[in-house]
Protein backbone atom coordinates (compact mmCIF):
# COMPACT_ATOMS: atom_id res chain seq x y z
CA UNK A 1 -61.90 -43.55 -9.00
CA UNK A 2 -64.95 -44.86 -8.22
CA UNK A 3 -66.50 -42.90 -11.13
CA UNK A 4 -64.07 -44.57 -13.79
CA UNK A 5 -65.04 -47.72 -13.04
CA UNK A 6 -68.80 -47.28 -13.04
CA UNK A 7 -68.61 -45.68 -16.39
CA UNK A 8 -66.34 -48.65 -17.65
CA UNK A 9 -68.49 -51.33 -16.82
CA UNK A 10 -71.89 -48.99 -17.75
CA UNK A 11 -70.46 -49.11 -21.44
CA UNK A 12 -70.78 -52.86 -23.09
CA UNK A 13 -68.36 -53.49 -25.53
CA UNK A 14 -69.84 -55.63 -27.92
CA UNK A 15 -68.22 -59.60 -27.94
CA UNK A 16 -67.28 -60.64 -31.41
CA UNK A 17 -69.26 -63.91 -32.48
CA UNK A 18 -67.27 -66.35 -33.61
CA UNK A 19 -67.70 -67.50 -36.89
CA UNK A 20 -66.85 -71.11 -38.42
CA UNK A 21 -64.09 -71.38 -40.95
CA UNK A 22 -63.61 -75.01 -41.04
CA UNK A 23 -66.16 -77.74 -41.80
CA UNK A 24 -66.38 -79.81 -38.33
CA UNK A 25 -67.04 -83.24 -40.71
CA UNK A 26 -63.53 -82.64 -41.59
CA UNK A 27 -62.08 -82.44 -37.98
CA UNK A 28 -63.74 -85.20 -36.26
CA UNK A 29 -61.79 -88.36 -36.16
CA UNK A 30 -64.57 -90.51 -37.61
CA UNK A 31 -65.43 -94.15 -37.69
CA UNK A 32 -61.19 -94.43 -38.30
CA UNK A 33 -60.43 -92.55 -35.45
CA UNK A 34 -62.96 -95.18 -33.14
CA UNK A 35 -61.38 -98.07 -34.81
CA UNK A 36 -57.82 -96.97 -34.05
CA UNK A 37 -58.64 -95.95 -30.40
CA UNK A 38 -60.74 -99.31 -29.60
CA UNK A 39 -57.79 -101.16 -31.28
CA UNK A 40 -55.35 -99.52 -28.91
CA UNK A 41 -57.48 -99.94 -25.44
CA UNK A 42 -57.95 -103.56 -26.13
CA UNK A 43 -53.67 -103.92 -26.70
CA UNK A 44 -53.50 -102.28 -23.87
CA UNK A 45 -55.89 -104.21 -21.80
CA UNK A 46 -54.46 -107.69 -23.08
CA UNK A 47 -50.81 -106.33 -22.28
CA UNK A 48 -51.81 -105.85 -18.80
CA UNK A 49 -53.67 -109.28 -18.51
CA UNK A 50 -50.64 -110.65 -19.99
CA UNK A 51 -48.04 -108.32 -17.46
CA UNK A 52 -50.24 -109.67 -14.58
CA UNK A 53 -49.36 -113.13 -15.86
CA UNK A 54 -46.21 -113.36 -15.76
CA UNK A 55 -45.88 -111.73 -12.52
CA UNK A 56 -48.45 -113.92 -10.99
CA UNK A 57 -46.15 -117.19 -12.40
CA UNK A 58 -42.72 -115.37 -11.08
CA UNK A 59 -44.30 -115.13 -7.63
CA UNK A 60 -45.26 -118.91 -7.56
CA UNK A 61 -41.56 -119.86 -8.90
CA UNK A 62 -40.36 -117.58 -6.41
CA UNK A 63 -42.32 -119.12 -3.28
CA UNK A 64 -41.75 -123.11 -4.67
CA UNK A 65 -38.30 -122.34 -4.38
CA UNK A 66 -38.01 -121.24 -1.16
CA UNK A 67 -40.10 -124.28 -0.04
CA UNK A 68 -37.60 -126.07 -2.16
CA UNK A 69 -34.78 -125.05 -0.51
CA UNK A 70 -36.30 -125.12 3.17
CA UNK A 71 -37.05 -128.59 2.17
CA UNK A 72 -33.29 -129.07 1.13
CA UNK A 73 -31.50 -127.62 3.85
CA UNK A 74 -34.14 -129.72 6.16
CA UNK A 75 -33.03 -132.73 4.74
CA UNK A 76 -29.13 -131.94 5.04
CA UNK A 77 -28.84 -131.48 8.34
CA UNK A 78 -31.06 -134.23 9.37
CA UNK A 79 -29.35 -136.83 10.90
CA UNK A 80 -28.73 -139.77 8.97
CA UNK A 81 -31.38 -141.55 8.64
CA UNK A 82 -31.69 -145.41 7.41
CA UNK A 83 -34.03 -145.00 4.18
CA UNK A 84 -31.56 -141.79 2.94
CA UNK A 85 -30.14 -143.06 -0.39
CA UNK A 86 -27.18 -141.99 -2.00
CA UNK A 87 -26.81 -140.06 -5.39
CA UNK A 88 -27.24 -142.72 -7.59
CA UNK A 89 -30.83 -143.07 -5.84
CA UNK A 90 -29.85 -146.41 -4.33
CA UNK A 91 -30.04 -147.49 -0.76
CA UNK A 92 -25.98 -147.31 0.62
CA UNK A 93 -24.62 -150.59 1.27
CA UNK A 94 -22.23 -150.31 3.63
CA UNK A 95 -19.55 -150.82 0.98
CA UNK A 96 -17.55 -147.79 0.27
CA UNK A 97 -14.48 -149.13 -0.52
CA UNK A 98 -13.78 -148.48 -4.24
CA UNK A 99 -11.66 -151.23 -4.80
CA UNK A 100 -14.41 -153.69 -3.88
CA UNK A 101 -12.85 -155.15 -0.76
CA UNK A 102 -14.85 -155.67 2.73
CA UNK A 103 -13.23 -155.73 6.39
């Protein structure tokens, strides 16, 4: 057994060389092939500056919001206080009788 594979690796068997059948100018992508590539990374890179963006802005909406509507429900259940105006952005009167009559 050990004879076999002595005598198999003793004999080389010659490697074929490979030879060229194409013309490598014609397979490489050329100065088109750059142009298209540098095109697409700098799409890409503005898309992603772009992506950031937007999420960036919907983060800041989100958190004014919230600060919006602490501030809200704050202000509702306050007690009333004397400078709260009404929804006309006037100071209440005391009147609130629609027909115009006091007492």
């Amino acid at each position: 057994m050990h004879a076999l594979g002595a005598l198999l690796a003793a004999t080389a068997t010659p490697l074929p060389t490979p030879t060229p059948t194409v013309d490598p100018e014609l397979v490489s992508p050329g100065p088109w092939g750059f142009g298209v590539i540098a095109v697409l990374a700098l799409v890409v890179i503005v898309l992603i500056w772009d992506m950031l963006r937007r999420i960036r802005r919907a983060r800041y909406r989100e958190e004014v919001a919230k600060q919006l509507d602490a501030e809200q429900a704050a202000h509702d259940n306050a007690p009333g206080d004397p400078g709260q105006t009404d929804a006309t952005g006037d100071a209440p009167t005391g009147d609130d009788d629609p027909g115009g009559r006091s007492g």
